[in-house]
N, C-alpha and C. Protein backbone atom coordinates (compact mmCIF):
# COMPACT_ATOMS: atom_id res chain seq x y z
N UNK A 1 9.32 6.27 28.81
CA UNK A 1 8.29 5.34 29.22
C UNK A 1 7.08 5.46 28.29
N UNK A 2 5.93 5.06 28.85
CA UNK A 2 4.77 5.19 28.02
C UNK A 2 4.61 4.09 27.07
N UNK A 3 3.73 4.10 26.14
CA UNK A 3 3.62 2.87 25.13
C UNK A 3 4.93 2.35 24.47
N UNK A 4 4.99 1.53 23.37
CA UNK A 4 5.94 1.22 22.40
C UNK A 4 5.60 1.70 21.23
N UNK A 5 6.55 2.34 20.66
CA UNK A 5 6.33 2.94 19.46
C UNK A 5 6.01 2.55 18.73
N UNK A 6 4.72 3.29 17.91
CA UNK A 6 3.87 2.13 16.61
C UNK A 6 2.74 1.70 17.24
N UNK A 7 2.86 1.42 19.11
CA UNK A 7 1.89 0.55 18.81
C UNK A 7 0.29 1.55 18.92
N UNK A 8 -0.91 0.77 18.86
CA UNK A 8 -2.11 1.30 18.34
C UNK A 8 -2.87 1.64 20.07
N UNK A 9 -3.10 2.68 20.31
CA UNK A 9 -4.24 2.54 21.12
C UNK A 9 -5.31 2.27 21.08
N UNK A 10 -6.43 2.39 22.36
CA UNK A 10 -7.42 0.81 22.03
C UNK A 10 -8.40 1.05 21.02
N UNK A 11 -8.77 2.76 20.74
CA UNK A 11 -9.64 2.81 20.03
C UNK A 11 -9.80 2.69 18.36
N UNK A 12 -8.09 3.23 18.40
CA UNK A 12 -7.26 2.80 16.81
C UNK A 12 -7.76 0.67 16.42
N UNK A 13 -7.52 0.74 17.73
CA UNK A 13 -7.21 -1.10 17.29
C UNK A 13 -9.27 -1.32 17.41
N UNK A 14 -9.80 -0.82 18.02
CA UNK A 14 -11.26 -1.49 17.87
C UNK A 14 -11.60 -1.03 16.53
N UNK A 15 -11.35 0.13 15.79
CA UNK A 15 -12.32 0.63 14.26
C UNK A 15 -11.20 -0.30 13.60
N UNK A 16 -10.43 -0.60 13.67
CA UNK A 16 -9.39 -1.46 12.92
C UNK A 16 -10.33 -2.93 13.27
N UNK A 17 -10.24 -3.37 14.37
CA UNK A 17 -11.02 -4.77 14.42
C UNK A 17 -12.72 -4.61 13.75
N UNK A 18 -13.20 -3.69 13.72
CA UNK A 18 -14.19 -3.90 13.13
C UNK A 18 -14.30 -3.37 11.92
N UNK A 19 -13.81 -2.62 11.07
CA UNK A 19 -13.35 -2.83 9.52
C UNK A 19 -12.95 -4.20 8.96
N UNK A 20 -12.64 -4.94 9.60
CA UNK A 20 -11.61 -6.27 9.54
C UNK A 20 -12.43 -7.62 9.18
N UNK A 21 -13.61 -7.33 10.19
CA UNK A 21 -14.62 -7.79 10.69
C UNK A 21 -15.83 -7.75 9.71
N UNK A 22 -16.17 -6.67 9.33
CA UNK A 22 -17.43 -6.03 8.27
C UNK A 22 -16.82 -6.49 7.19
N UNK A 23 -15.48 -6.32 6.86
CA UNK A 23 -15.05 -6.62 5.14
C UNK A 23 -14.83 -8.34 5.41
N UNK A 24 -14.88 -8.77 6.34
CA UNK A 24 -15.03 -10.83 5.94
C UNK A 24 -16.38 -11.14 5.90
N UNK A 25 -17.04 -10.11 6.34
CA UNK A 25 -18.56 -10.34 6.55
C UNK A 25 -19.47 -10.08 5.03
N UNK A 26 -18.37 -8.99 4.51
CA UNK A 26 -18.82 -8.74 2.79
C UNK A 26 -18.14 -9.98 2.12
N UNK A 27 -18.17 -10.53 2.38
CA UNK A 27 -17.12 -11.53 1.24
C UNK A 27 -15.99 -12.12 1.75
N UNK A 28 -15.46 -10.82 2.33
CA UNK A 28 -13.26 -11.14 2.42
C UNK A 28 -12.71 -10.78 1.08
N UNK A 29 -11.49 -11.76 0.89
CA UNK A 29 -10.67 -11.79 -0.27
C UNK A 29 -11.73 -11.74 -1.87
N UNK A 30 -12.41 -13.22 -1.29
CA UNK A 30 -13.19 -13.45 -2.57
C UNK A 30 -13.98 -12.74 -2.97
N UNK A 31 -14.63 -11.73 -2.17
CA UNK A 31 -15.57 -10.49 -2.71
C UNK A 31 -14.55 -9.36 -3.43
N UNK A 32 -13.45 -9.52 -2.74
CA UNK A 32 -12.64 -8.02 -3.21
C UNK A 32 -12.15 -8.70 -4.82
N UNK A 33 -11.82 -9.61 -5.36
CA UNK A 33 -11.36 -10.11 -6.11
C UNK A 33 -12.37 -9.91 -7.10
N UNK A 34 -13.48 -10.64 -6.56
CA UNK A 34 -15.20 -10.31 -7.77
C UNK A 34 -14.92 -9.00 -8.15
N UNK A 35 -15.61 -7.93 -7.02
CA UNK A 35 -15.37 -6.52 -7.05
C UNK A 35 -14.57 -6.06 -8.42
N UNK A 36 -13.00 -6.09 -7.93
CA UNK A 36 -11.73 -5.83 -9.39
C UNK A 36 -12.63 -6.42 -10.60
N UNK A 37 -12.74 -7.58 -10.55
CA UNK A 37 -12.55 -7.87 -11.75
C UNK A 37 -14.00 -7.64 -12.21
N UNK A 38 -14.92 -7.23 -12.22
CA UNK A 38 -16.36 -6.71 -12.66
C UNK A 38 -15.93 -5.29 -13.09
N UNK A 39 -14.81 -4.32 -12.95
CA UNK A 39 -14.99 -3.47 -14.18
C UNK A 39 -13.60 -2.84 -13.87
N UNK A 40 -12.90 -2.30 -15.43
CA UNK A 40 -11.74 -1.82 -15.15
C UNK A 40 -11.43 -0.78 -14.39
N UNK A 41 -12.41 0.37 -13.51
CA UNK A 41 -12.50 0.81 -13.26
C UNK A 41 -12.14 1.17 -11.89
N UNK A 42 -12.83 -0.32 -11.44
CA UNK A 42 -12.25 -0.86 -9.91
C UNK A 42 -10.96 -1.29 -9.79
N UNK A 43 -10.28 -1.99 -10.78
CA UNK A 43 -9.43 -2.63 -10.94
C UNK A 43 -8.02 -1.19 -10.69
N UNK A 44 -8.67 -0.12 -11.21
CA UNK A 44 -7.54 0.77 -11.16
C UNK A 44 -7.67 1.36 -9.94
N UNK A 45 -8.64 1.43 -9.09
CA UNK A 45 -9.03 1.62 -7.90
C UNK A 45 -8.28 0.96 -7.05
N UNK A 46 -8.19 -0.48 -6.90
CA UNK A 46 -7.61 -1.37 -6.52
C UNK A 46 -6.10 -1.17 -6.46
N UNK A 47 -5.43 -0.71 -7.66
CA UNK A 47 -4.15 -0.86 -7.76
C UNK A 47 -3.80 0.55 -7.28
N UNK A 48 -4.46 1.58 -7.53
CA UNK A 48 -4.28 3.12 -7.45
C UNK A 48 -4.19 3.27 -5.88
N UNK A 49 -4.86 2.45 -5.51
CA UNK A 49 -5.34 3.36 -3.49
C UNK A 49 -5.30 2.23 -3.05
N UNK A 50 -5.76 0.83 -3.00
CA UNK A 50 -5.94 0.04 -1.57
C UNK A 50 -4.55 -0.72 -1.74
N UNK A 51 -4.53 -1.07 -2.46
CA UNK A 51 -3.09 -2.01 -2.64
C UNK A 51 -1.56 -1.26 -1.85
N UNK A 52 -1.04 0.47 -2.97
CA UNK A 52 -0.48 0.85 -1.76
C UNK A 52 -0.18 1.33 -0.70
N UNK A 53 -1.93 0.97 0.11
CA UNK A 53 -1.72 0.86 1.74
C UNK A 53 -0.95 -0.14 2.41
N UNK A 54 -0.88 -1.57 1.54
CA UNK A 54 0.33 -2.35 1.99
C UNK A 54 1.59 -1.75 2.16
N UNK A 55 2.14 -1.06 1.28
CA UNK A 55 3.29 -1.17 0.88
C UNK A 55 3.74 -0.09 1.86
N UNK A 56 5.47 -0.17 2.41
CA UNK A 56 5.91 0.52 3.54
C UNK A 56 6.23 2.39 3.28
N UNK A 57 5.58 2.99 4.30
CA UNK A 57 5.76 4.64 4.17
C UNK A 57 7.12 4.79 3.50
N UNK A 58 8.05 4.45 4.04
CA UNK A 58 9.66 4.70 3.94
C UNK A 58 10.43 3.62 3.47
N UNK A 59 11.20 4.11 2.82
CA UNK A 59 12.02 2.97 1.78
C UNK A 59 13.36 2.79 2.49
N UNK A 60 13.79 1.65 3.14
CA UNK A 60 15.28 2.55 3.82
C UNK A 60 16.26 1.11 3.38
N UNK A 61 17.53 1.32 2.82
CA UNK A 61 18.59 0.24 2.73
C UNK A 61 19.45 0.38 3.56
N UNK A 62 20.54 -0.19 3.37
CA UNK A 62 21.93 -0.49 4.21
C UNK A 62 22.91 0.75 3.81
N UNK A 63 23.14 1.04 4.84
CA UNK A 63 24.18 2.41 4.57
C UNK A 63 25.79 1.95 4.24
N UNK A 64 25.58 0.39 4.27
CA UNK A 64 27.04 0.07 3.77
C UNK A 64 27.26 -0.43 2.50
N UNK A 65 25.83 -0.52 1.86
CA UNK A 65 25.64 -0.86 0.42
C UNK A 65 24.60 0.09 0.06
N UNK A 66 24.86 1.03 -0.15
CA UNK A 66 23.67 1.84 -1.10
C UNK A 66 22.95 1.54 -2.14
N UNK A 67 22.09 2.02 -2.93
CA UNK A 67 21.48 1.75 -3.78
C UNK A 67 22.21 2.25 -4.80
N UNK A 68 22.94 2.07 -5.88
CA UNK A 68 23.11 2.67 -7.11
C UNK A 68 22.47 3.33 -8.02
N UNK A 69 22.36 4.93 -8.54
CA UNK A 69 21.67 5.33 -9.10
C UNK A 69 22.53 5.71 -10.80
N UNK A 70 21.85 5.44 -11.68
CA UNK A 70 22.33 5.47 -12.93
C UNK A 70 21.59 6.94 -13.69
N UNK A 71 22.38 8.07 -13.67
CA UNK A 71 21.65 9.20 -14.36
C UNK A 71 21.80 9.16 -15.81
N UNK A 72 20.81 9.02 -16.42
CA UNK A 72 21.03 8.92 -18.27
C UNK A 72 20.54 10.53 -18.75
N UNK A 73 21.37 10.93 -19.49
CA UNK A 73 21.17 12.46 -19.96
C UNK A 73 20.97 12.10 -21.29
N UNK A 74 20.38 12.89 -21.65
CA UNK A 74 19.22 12.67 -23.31
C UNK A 74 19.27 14.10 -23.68
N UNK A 75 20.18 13.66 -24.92
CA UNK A 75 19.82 15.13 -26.02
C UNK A 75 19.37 15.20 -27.12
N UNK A 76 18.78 16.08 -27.60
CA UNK A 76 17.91 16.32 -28.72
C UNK A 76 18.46 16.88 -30.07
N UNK A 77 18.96 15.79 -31.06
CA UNK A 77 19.98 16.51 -32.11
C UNK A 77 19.04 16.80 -32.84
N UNK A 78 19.31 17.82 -33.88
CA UNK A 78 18.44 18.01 -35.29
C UNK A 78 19.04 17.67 -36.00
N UNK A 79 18.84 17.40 -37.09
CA UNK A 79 19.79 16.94 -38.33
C UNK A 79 19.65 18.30 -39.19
């Protein structure tokens, strides 16, 4: 019993609604976009840390099609 898994309790979901809230109030999109592109600096900021907060914790495929992995071994001749 108890909640559903994942989901947010209320105080998770209010600093979440008001982060949400303050950053449309800075701009939104179009401020974060200015931001990047005013110095490369941000830009690596951008790509380094906020961006993959999108992207999912865990990577998971189909266990009836795996992923194929290709190992390339590299040696070092001398002449």
């Amino acid at each position: 019993m108890g909640r559903k898994k994942g989901s947010l309790n209320k105080t998770t979901r209010a600093a979440k609604d008001a982060i949400a809230a303050a950053a449309e109030a800075l701009g939104g999109a179009d401020r974060l976009t200015a931001w990047v592109q005013e110095d490369p600096a941000n830009e690596r900021v951008f790509w380094g840390t906020i961006y993959p907060k999108l992207l999912p914790l865990q990577v998971s495929g189909d266990p009836d099609a795996p992923l194929a992995i290709q190992v390339i071994k590299r040696v070092v001749v001398r002449p």
